[in-house]
C-alpha atoms as a PDB file:
ATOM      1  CA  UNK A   1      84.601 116.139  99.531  1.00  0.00           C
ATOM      2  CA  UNK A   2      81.952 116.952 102.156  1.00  0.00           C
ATOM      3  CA  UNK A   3      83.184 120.432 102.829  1.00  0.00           C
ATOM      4  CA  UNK A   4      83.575 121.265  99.129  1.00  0.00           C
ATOM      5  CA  UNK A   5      79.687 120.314  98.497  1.00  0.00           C
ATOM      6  CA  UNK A   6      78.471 121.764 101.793  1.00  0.00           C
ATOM      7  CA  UNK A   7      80.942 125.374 100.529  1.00  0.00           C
ATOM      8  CA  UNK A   8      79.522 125.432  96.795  1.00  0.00           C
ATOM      9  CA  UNK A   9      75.539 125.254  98.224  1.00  0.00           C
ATOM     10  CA  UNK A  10      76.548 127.877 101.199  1.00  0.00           C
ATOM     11  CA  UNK A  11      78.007 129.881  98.701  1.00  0.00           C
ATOM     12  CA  UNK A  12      75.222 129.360  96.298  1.00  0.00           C
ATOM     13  CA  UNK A  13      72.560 130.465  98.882  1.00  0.00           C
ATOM     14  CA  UNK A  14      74.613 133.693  98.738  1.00  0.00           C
ATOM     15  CA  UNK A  15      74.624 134.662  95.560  1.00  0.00           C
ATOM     16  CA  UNK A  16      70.579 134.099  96.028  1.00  0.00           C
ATOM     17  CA  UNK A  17      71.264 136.744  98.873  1.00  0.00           C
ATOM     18  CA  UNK A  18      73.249 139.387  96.551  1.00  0.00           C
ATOM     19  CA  UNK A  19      70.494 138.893  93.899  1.00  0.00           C
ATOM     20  CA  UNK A  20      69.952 142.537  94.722  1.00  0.00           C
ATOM     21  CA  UNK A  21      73.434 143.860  94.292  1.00  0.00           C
ATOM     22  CA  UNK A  22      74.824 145.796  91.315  1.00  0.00           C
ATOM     23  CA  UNK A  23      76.084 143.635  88.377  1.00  0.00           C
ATOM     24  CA  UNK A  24      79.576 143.825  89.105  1.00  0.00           C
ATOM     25  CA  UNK A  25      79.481 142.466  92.511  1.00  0.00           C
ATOM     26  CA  UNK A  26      76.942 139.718  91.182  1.00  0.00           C
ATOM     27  CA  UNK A  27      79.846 138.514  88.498  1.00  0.00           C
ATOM     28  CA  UNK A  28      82.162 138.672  91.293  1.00  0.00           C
ATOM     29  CA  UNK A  29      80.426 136.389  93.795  1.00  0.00           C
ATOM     30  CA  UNK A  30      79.607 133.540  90.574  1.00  0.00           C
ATOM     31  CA  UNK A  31      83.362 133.724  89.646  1.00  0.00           C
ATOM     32  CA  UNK A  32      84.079 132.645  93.315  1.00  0.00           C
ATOM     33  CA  UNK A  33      81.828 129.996  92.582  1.00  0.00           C
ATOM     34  CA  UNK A  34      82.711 129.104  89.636  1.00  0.00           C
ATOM     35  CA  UNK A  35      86.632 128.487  91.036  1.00  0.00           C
ATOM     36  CA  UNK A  36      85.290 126.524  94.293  1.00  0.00           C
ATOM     37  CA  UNK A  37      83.084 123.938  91.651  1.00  0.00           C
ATOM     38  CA  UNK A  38      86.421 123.629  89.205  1.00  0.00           C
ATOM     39  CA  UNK A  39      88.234 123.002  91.945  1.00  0.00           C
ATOM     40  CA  UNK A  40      86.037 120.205  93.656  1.00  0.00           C
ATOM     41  CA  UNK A  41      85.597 118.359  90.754  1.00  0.00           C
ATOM     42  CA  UNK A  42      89.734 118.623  90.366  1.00  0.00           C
ATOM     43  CA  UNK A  43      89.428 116.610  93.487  1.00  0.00           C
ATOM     44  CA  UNK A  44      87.194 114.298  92.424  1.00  0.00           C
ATOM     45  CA  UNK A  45      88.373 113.467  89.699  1.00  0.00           C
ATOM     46  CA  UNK A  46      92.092 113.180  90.763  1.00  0.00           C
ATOM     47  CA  UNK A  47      90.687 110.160  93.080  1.00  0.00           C
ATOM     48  CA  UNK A  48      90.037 107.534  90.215  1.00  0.00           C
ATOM     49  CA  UNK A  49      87.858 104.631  91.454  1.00  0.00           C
ATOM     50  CA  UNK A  50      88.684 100.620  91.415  1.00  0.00           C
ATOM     51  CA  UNK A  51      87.022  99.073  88.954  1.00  0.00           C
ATOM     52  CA  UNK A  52      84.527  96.902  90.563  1.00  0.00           C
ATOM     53  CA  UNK A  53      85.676  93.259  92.055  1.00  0.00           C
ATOM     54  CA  UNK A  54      89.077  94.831  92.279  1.00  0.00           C
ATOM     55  CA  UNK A  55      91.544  95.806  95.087  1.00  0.00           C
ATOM     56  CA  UNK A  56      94.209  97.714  95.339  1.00  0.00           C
ATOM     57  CA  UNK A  57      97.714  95.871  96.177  1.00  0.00           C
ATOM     58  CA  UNK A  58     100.250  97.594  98.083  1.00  0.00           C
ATOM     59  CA  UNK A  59     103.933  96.467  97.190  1.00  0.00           C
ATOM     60  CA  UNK A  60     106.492  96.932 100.215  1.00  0.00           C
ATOM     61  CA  UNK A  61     109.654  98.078  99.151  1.00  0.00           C
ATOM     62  CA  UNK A  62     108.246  99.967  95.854  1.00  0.00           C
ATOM     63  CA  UNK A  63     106.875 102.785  94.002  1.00  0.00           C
ATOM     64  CA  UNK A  64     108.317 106.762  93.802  1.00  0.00           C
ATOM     65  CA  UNK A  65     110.899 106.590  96.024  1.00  0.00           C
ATOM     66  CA  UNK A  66     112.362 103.286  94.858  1.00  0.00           C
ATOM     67  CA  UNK A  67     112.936 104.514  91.485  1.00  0.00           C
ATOM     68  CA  UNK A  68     115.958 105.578  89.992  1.00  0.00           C
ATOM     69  CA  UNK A  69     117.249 109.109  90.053  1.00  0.00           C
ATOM     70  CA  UNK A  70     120.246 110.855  88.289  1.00  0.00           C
ATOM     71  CA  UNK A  71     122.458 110.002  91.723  1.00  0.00           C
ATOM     72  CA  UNK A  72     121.503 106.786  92.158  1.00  0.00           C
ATOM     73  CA  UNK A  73     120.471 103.285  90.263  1.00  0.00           C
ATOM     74  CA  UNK A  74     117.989 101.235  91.816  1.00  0.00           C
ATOM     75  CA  UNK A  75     115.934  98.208  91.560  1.00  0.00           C
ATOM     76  CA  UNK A  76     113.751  96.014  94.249  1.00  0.00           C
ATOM     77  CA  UNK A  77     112.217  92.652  93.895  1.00  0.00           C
ATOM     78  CA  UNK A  78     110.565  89.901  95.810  1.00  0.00           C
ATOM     79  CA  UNK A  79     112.243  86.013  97.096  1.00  0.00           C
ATOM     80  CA  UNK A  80     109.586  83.680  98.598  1.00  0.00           C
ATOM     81  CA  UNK A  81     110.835  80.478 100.136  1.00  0.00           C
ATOM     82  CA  UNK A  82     109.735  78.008 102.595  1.00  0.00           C
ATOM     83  CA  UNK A  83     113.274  79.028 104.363  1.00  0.00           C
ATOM     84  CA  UNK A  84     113.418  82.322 105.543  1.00  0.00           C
ATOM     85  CA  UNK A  85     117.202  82.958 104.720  1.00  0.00           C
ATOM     86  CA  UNK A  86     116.570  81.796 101.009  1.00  0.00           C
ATOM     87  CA  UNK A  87     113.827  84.412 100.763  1.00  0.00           C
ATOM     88  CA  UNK A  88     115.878  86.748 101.026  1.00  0.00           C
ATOM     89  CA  UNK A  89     118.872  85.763  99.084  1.00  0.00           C
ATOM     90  CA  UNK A  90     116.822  85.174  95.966  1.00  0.00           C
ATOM     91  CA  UNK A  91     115.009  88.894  96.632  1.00  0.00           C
ATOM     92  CA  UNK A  92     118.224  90.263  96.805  1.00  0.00           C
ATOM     93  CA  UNK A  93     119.733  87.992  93.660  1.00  0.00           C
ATOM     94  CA  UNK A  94     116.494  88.925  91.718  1.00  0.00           C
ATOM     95  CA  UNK A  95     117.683  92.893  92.145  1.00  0.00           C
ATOM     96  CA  UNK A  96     121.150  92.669  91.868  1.00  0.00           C
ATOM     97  CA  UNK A  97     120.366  91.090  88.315  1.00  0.00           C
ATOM     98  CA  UNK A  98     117.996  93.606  87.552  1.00  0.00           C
ATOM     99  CA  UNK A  99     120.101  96.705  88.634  1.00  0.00           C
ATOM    100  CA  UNK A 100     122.936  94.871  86.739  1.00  0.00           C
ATOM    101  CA  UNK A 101     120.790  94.794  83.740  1.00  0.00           C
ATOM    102  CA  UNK A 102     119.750  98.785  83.982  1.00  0.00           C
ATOM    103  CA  UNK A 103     123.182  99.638  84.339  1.00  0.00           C
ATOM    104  CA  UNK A 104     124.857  98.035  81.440  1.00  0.00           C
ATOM    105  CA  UNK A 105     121.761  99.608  79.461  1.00  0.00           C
ATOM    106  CA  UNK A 106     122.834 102.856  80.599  1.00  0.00           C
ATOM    107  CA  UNK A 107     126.272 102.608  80.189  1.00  0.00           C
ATOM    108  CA  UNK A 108     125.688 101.303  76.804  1.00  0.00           C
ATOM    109  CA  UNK A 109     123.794 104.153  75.393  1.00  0.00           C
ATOM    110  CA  UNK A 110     127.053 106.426  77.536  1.00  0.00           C
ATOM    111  CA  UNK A 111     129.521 104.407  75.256  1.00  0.00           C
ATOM    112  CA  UNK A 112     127.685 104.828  72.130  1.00  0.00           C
ATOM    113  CA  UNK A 113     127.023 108.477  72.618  1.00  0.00           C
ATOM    114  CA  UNK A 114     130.504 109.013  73.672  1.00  0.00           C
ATOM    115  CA  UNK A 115     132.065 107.133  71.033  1.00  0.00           C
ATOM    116  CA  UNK A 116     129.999 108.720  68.613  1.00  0.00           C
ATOM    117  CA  UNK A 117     130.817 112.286  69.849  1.00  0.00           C
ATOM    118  CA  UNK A 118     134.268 112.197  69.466  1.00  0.00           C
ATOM    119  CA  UNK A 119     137.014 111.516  66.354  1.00  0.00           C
ATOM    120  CA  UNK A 120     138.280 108.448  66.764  1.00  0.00           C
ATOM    121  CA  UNK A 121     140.521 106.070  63.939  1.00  0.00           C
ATOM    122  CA  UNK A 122     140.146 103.218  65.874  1.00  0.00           C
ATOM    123  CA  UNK A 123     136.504 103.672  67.292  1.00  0.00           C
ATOM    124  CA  UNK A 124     135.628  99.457  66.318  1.00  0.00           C
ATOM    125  CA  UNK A 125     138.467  98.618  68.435  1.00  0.00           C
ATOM    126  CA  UNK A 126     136.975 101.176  70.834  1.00  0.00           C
ATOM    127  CA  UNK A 127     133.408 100.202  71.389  1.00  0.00           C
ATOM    128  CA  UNK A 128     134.629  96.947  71.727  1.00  0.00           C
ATOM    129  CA  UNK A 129     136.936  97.463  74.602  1.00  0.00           C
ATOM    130  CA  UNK A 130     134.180  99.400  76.192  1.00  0.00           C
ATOM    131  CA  UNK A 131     131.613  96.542  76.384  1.00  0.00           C
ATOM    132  CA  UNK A 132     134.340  94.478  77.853  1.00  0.00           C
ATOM    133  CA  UNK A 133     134.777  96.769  80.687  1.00  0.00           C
ATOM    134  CA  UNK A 134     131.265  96.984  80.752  1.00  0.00           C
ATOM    135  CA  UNK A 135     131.205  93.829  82.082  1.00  0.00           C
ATOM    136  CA  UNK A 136     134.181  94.203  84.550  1.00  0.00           C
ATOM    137  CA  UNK A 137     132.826  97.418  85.921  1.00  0.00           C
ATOM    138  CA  UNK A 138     129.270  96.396  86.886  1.00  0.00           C
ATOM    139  CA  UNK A 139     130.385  93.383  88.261  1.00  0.00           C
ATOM    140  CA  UNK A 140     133.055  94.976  90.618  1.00  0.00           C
ATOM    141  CA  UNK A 141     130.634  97.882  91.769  1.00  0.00           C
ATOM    142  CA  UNK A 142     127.869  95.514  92.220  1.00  0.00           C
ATOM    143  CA  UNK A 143     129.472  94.277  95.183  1.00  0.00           C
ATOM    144  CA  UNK A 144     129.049  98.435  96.452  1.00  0.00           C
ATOM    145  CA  UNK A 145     124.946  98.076  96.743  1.00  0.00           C
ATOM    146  CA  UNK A 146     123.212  99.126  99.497  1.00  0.00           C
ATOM    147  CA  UNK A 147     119.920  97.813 100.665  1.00  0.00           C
ATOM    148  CA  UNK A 148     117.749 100.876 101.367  1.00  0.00           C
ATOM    149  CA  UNK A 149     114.471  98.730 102.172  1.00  0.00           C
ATOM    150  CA  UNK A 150     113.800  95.095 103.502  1.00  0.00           C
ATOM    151  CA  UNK A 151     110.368  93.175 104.328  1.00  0.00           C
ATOM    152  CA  UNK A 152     109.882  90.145 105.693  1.00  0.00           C
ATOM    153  CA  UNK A 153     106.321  88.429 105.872  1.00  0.00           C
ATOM    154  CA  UNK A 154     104.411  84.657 105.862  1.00  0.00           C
ATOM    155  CA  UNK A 155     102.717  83.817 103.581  1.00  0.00           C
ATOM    156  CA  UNK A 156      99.151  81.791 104.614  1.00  0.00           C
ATOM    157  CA  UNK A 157     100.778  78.964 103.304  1.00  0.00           C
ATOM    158  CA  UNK A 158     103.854  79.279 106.046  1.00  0.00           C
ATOM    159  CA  UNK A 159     106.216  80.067 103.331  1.00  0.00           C
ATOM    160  CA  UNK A 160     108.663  83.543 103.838  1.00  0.00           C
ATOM    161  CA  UNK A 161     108.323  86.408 101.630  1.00  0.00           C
ATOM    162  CA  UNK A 162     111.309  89.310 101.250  1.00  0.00           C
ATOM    163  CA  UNK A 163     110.505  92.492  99.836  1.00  0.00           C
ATOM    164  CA  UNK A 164     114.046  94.560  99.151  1.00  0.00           C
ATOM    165  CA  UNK A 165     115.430  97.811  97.028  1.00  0.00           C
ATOM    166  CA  UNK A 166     118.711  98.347  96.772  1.00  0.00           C
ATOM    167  CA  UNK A 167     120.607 101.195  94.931  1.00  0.00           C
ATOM    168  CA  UNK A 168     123.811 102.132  93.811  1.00  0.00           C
ATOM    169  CA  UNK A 169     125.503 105.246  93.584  1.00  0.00           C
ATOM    170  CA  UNK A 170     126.266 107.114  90.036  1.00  0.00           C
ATOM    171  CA  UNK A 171     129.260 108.657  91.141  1.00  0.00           C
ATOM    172  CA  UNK A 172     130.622 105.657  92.635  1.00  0.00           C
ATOM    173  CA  UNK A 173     129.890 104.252  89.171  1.00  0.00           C
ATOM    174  CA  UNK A 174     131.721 107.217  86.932  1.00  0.00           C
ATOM    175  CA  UNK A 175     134.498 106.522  89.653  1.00  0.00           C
ATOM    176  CA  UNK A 176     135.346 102.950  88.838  1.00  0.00           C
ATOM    177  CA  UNK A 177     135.012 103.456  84.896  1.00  0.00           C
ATOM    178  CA  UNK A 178     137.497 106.346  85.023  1.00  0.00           C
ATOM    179  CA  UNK A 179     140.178 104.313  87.240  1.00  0.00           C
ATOM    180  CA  UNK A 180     139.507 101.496  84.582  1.00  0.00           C
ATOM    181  CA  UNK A 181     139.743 102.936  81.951  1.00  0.00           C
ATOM    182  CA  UNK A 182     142.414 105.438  82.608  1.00  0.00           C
ATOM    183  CA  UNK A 183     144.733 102.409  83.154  1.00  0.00           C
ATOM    184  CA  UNK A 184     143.707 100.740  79.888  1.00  0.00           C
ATOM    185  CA  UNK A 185     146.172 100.528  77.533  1.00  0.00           C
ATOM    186  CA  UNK A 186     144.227 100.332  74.389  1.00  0.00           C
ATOM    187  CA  UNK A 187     141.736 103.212  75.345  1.00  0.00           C
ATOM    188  CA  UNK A 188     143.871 105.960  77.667  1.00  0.00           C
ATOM    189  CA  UNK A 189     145.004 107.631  74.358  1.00  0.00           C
ATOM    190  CA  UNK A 190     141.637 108.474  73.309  1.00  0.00           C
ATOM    191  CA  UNK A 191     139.668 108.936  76.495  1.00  0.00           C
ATOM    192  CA  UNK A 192     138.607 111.891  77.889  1.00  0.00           C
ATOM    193  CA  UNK A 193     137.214 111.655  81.523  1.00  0.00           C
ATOM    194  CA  UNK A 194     135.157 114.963  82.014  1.00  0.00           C
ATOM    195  CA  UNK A 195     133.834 114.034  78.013  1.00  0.00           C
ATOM    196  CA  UNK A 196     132.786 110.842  79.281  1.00  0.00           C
ATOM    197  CA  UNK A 197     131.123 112.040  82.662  1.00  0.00           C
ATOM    198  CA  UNK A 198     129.105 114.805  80.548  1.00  0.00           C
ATOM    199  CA  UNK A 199     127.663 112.139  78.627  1.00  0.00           C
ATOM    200  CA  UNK A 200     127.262 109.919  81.626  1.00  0.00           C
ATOM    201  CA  UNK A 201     125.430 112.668  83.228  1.00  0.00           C
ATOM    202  CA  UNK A 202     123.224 113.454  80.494  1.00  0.00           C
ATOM    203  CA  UNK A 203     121.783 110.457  79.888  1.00  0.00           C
ATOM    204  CA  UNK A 204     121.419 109.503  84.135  1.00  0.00           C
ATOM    205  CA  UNK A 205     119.054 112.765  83.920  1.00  0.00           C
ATOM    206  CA  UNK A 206     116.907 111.410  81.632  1.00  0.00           C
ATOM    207  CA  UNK A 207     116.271 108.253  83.623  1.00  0.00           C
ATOM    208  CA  UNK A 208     115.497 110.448  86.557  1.00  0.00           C
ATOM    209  CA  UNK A 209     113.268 112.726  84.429  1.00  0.00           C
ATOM    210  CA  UNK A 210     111.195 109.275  82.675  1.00  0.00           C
ATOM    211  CA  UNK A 211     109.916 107.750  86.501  1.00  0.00           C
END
C-alpha cells in the first residue's frame, strides 16, 4: 500500500510538471492517474479489517480447497479427546456422517430429476426403490474415502485435537449405482445408465459452481 501512495503523489508531482503541455497530453497523464488511484483503493478495499476485539481463526484442514467439486465429495470436521486415538476417530466419524449426509442429498435431487425426466408407469414403485439403494450405495462407497488432510494438536488443557477432510470420488460413486442398479430386478427395465449419469453430472456441477 506504501508504493501505491508513494506512485499516486510521484505521479501527481508530474502532472504539476506537464502543467505546461498541450491539453491532450495533460488528459493523458490524469487518466494514468486516475487508473493508479482506482486501482489502490481496489486494494484497499479488497483487505476488509477485523472488527475491533476480534481475531481471525485459522481452521486446519478447511476452506477452498476442502470444498466439494464436480469430481469429488468432501467434508472435514474436528474430534477432541483426552485420548489421542479417540480424537481422531470421532473427527473422522463426524465427516464420514457429514459426507454421508451431502451425498444422499445429492443423489436425492439425481433420483428426483431423473425420475421426473423420463416416462415411467411404475415411477412410485421407482422412487421408492431408489431411496433404498440410496442407502445401500452410500454406505458401501463410504468405506472408499480417502483422507486428504489430518492435524493433530493439544489443547492447553492436555486434551488432543484432530483436524481431517476426507473426499470421495464422483465417478467411483456413478460406478457403484450403475452396478446396483443394473442388477436390480425391479428397476433394470426402466433404467438408463448414460440418462442417469447426465443428470448425476448436472447437478455435481452445480455443487462445484455454489463453493
Amino acid at each position: 500500500m506504501v508504493i501505491w501512495v508513494g506512485l499516486i503523489i510521484a505521479l501527481v508531482k508530474l502532472l504539476n510538471q506537464l502543467s505546461q503541455l498541450n491539453m491532450k497530453k495533460l488528459m493523458n497523464v490524469s487518466f494514468v492517474v486516475m487508473i493508479a488511484a482506482t486501482v489502490w483503493i481496489s486494494g484497499c478495499k479488497s483487505k476488509e479489517k477485523i472488527p475491533a476485539g476480534e481475531k481471525e481463526v485459522t481452521v486446519p484442514c478447511s476452506g477452498p480447497d476442502f470444498f466439494t467439486t464436480k469430481d469429488v465429495f468432501r467434508a472435514n470436521s474436528i474430534g477432541e479427546s483426552m485420548d489421542q486415538v479417540t480424537s481422531k476417530k470421532k473427527a473422522l466419524t463426524n465427516a464420514r456422517n457429514e459426507l454421508a449426509q451431502a451425498i444422499n442429498t445429492t443423489v436425492k435431487t439425481v433420483t428426483d430429476n431423473y425420475t421426473n425426466s423420463r416416462e415411467m408407469n411404475r415411477k412410485e414403485e421407482l422412487e421408492q426403490r431408489f431411496e433404498s439403494l440410496n442407502r445401500e450405495v452410500v454406505d458401501q462407497t463410504l468405506s472408499g474415502v480417502r483422507t486428504i488432510c489430518e492435524k493433530l494438536v493439544q489443547t492447553k488443557d492436555g486434551n488432543y485435537k484432530t483436524y481431517v477432510a476426507i473426499e470421495l470420488s464422483a465417478a467411483d460413486l456413478v460406478a457403484k449405482y450403475n452396478e446396483r442398479l443394473s442388477k436390480d430386478e425391479r428397476l433394470k427395465i426402466d433404467y438408463d445408465y448414460e440418462k442417469f449419469k447426465d443428470t448425476f453430472d448436472k447437478e455435481m456441477e452445480k455443487m462445484g459452481t455454489k463453493n
